[in-house]
Structure formats: C-alpha cells, structure tokens
PDB file of N, CA and C in Angstrom:
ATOM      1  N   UNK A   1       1.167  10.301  20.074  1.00  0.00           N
ATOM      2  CA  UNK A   1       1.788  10.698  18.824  1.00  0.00           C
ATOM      3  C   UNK A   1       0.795  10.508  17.677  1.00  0.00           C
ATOM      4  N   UNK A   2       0.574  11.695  16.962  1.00  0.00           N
ATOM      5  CA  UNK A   2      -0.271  11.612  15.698  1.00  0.00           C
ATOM      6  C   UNK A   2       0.608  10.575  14.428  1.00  0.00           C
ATOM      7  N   UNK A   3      -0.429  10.035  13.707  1.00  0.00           N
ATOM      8  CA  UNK A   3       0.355   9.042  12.909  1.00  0.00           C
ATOM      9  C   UNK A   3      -0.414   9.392  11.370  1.00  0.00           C
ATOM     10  N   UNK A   4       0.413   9.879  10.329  1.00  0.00           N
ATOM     11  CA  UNK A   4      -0.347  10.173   9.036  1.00  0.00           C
ATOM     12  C   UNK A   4      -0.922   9.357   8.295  1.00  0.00           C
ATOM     13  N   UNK A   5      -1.540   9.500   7.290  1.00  0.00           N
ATOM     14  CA  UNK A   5      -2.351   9.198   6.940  1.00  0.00           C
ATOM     15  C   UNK A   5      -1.410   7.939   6.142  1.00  0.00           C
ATOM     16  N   UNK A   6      -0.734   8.212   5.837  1.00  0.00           N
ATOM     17  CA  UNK A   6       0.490   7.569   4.686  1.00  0.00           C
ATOM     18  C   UNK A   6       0.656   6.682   5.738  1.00  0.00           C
ATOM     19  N   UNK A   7       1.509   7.149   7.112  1.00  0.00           N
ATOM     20  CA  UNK A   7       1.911   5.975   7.470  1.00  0.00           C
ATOM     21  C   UNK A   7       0.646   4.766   8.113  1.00  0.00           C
ATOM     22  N   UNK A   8      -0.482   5.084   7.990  1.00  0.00           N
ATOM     23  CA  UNK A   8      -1.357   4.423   8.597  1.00  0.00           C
ATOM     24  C   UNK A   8      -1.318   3.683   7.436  1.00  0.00           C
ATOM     25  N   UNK A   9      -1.628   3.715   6.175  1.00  0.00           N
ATOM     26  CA  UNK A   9      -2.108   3.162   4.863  1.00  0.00           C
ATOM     27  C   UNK A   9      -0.911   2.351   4.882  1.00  0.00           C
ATOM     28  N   UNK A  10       0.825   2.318   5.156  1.00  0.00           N
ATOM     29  CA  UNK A  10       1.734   1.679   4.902  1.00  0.00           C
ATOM     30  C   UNK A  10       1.261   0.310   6.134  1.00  0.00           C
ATOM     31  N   UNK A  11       0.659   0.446   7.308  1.00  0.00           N
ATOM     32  CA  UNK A  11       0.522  -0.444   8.353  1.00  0.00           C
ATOM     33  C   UNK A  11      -0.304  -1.570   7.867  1.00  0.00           C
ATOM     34  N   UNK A  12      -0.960  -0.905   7.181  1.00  0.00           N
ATOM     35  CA  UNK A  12      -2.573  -1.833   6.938  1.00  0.00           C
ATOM     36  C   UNK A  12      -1.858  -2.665   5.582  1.00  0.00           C
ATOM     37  N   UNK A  13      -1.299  -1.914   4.741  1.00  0.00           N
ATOM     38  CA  UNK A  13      -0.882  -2.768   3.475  1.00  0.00           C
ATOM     39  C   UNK A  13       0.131  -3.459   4.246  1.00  0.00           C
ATOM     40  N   UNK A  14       0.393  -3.178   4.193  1.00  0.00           N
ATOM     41  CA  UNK A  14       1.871  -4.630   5.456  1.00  0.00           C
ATOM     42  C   UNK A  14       1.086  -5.511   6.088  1.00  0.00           C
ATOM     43  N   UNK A  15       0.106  -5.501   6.817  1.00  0.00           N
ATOM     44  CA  UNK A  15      -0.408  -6.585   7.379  1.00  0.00           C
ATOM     45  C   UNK A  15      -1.779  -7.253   6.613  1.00  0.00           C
ATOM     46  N   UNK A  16      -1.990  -6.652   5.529  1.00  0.00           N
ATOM     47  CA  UNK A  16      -2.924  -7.740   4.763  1.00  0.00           C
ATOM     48  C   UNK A  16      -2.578  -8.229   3.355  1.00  0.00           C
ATOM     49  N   UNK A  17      -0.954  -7.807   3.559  1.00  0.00           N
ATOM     50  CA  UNK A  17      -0.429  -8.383   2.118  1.00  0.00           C
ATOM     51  C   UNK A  17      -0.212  -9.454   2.102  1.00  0.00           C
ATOM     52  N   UNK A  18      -0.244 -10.771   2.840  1.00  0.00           N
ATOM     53  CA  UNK A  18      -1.124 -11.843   2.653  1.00  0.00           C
ATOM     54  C   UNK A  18      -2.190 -12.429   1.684  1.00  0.00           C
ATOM     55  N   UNK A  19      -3.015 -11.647   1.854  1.00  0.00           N
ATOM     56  CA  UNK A  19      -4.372 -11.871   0.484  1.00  0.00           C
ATOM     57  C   UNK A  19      -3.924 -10.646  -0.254  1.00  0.00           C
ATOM     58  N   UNK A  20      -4.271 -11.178  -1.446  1.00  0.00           N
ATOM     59  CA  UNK A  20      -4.483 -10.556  -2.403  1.00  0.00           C
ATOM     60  C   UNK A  20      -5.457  -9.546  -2.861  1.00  0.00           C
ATOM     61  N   UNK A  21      -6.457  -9.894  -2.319  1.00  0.00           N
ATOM     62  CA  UNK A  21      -7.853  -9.319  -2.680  1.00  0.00           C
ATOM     63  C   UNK A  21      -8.096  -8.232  -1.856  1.00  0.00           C
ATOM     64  N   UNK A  22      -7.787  -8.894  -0.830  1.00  0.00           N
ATOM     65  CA  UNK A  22      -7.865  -7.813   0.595  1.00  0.00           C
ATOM     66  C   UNK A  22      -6.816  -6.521   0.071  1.00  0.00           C
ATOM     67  N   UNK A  23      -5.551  -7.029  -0.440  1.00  0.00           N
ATOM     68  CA  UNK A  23      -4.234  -5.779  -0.489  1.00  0.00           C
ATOM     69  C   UNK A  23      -5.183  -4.864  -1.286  1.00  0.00           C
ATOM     70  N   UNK A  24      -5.719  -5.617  -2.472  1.00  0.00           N
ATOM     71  CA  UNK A  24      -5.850  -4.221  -3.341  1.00  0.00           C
ATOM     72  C   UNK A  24      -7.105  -3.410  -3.169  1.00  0.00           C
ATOM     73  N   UNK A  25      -7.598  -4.152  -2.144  1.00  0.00           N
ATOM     74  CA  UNK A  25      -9.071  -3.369  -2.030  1.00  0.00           C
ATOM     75  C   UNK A  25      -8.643  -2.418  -0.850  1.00  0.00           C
ATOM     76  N   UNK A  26      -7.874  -2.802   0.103  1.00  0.00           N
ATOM     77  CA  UNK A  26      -7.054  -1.587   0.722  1.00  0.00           C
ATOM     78  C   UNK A  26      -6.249  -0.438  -0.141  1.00  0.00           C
ATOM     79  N   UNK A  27      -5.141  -1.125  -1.051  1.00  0.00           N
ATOM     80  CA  UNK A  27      -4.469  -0.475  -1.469  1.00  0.00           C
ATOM     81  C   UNK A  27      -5.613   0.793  -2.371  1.00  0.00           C
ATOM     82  N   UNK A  28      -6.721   0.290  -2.994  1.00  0.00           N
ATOM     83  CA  UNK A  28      -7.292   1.360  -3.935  1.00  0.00           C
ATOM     84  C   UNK A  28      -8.481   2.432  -2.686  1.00  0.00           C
ATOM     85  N   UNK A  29      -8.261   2.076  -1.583  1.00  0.00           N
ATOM     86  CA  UNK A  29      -8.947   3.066  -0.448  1.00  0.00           C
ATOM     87  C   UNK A  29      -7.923   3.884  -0.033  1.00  0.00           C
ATOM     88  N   UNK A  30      -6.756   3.568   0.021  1.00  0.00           N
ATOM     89  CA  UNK A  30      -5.430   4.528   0.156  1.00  0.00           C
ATOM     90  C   UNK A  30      -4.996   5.044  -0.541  1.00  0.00           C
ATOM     91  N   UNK A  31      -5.569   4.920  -1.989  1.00  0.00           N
ATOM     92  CA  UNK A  31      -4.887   5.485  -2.988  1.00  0.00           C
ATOM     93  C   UNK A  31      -6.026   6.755  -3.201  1.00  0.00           C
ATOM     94  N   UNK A  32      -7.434   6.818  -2.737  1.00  0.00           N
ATOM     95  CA  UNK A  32      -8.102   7.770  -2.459  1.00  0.00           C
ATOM     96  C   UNK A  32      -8.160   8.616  -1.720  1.00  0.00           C
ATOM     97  N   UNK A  33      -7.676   8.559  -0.549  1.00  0.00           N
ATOM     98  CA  UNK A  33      -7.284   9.020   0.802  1.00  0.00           C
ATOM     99  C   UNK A  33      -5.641   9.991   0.244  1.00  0.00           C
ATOM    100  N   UNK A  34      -4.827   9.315  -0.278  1.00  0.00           N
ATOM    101  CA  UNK A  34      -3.676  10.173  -0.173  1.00  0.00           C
ATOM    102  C   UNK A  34      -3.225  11.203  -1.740  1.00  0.00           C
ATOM    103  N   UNK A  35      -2.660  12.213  -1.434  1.00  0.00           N
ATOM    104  CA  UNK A  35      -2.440  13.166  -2.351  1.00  0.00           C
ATOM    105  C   UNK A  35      -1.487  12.164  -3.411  1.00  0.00           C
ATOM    106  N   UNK A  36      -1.630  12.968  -4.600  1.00  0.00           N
ATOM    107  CA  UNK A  36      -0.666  12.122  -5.624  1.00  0.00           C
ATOM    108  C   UNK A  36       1.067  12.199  -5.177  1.00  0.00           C
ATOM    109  N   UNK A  37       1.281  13.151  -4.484  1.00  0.00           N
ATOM    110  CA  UNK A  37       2.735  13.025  -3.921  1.00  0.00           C
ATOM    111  C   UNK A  37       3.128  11.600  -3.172  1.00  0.00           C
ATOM    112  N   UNK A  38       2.148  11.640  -1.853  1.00  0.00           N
ATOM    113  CA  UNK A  38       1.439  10.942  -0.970  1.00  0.00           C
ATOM    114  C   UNK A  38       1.752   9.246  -1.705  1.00  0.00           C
ATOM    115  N   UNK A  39       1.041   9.503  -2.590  1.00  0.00           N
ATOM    116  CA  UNK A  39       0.906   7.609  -3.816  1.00  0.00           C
ATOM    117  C   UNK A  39       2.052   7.544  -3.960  1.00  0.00           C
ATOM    118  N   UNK A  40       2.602   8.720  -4.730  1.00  0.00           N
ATOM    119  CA  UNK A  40       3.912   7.841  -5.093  1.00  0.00           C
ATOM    120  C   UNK A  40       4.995   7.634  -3.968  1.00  0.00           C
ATOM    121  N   UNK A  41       4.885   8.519  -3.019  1.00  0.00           N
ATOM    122  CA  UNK A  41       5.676   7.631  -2.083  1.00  0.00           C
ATOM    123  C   UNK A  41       4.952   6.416  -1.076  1.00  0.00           C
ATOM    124  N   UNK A  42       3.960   5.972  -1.457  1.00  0.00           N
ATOM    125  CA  UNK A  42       3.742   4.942  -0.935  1.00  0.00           C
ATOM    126  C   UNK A  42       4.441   3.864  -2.092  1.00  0.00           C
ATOM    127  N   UNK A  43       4.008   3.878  -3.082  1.00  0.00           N
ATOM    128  CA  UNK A  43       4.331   2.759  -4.032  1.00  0.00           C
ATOM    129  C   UNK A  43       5.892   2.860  -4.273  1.00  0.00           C
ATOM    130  N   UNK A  44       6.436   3.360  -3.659  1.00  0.00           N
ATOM    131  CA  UNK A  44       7.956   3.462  -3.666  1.00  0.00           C
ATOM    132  C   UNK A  44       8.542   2.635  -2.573  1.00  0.00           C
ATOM    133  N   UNK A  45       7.545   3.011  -1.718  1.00  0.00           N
ATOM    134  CA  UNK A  45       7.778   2.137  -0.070  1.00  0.00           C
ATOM    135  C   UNK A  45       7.080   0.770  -0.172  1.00  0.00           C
ATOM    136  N   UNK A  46       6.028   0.599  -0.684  1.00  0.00           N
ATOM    137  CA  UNK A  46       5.649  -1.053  -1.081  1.00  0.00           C
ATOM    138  C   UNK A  46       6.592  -1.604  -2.015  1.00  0.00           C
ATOM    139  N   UNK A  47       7.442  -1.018  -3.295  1.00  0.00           N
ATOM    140  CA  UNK A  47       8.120  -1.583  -3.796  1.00  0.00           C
ATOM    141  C   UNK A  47       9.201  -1.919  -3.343  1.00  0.00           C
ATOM    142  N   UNK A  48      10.355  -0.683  -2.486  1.00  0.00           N
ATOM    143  CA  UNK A  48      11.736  -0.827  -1.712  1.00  0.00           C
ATOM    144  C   UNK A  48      11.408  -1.824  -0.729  1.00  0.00           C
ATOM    145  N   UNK A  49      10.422  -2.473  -0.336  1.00  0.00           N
ATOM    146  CA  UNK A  49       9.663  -3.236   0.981  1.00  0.00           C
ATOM    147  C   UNK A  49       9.364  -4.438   0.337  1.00  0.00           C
ATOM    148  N   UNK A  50       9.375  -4.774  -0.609  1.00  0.00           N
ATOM    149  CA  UNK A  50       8.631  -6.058  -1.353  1.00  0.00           C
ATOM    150  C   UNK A  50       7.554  -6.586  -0.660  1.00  0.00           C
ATOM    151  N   UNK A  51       7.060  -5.810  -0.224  1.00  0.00           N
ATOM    152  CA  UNK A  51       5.433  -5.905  -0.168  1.00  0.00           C
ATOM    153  C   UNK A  51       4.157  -5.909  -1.875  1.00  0.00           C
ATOM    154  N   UNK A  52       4.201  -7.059  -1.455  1.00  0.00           N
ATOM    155  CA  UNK A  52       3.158  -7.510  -2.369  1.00  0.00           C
ATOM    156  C   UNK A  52       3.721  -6.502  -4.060  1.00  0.00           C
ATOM    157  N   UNK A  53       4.960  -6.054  -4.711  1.00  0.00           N
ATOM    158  CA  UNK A  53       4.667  -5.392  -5.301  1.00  0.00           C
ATOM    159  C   UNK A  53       3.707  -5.630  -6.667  1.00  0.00           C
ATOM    160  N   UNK A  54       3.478  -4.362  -7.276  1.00  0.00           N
ATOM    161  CA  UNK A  54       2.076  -3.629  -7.679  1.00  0.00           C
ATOM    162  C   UNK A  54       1.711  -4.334  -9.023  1.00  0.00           C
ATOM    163  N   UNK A  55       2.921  -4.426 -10.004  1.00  0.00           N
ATOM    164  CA  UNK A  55       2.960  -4.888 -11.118  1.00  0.00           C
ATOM    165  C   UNK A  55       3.133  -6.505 -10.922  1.00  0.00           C
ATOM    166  N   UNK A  56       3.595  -7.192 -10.237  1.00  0.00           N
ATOM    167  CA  UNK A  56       3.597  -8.437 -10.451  1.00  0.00           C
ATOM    168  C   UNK A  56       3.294  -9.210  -9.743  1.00  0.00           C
ATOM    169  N   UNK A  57       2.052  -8.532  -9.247  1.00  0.00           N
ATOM    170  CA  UNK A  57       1.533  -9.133  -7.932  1.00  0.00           C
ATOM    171  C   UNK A  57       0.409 -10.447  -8.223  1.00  0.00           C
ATOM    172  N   UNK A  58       0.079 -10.972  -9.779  1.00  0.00           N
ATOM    173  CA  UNK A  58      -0.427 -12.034 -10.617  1.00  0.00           C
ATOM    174  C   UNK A  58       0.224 -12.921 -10.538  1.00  0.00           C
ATOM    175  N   UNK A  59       1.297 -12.840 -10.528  1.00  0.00           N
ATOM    176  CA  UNK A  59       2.562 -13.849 -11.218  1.00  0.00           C
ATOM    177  C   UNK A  59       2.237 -14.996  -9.777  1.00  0.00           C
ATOM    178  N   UNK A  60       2.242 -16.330  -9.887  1.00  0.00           N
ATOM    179  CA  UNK A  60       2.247 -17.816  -9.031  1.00  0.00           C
ATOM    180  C   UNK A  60       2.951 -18.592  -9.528  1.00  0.00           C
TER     181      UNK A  60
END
C-alpha cells in the first residue's frame, strides 16, 4: 500500500514530538514537501491530535 506524503509527515511528527527541536525541524521539512492545502490539513491534524501543538509549543 502506497502511503502519502501527508500521511508519512503525520508518522514522523507523532513520533518525535517528544523533542522539541527535533518536531520543528521535521515539522519545517514537511511543511516544504506538502502543498498549502496539504499544511493546513496537517496542522489541523497536529492540533485535533494534541500533538505538540504549533502555537504553544514554548509554554513549560
């Protein structure tokens, strides 16, 4: 089974949302890789997912 590009980028941010540093240096290689449609439904799915979300991902 072929697996898109989106959902590959959703796998990888799920399993290194752990670090911080790591998420966003993934997250800004996926955000190159996918069409602007593409982004916003990722950041819709990291947010409905509370994965690491985007805006308050500073806050300790």
């Amino acid at each position: 089974m072929k697996t898109s590009m989106l959902e590959y980028c959703k796998t990888i941010l799920s399993k290194v949302s752990f670090n911080h540093k790591l998420y966003f240096k993934e997250y800004k290689k996926s955000s190159s890789w996918l069409s602007a449609k593409e982004r916003y439904e990722l950041k819709k799915w990291l947010r409905d997912n509370n994965i690491l979300p985007l805006r308050e991902s500073k806050q300790s």
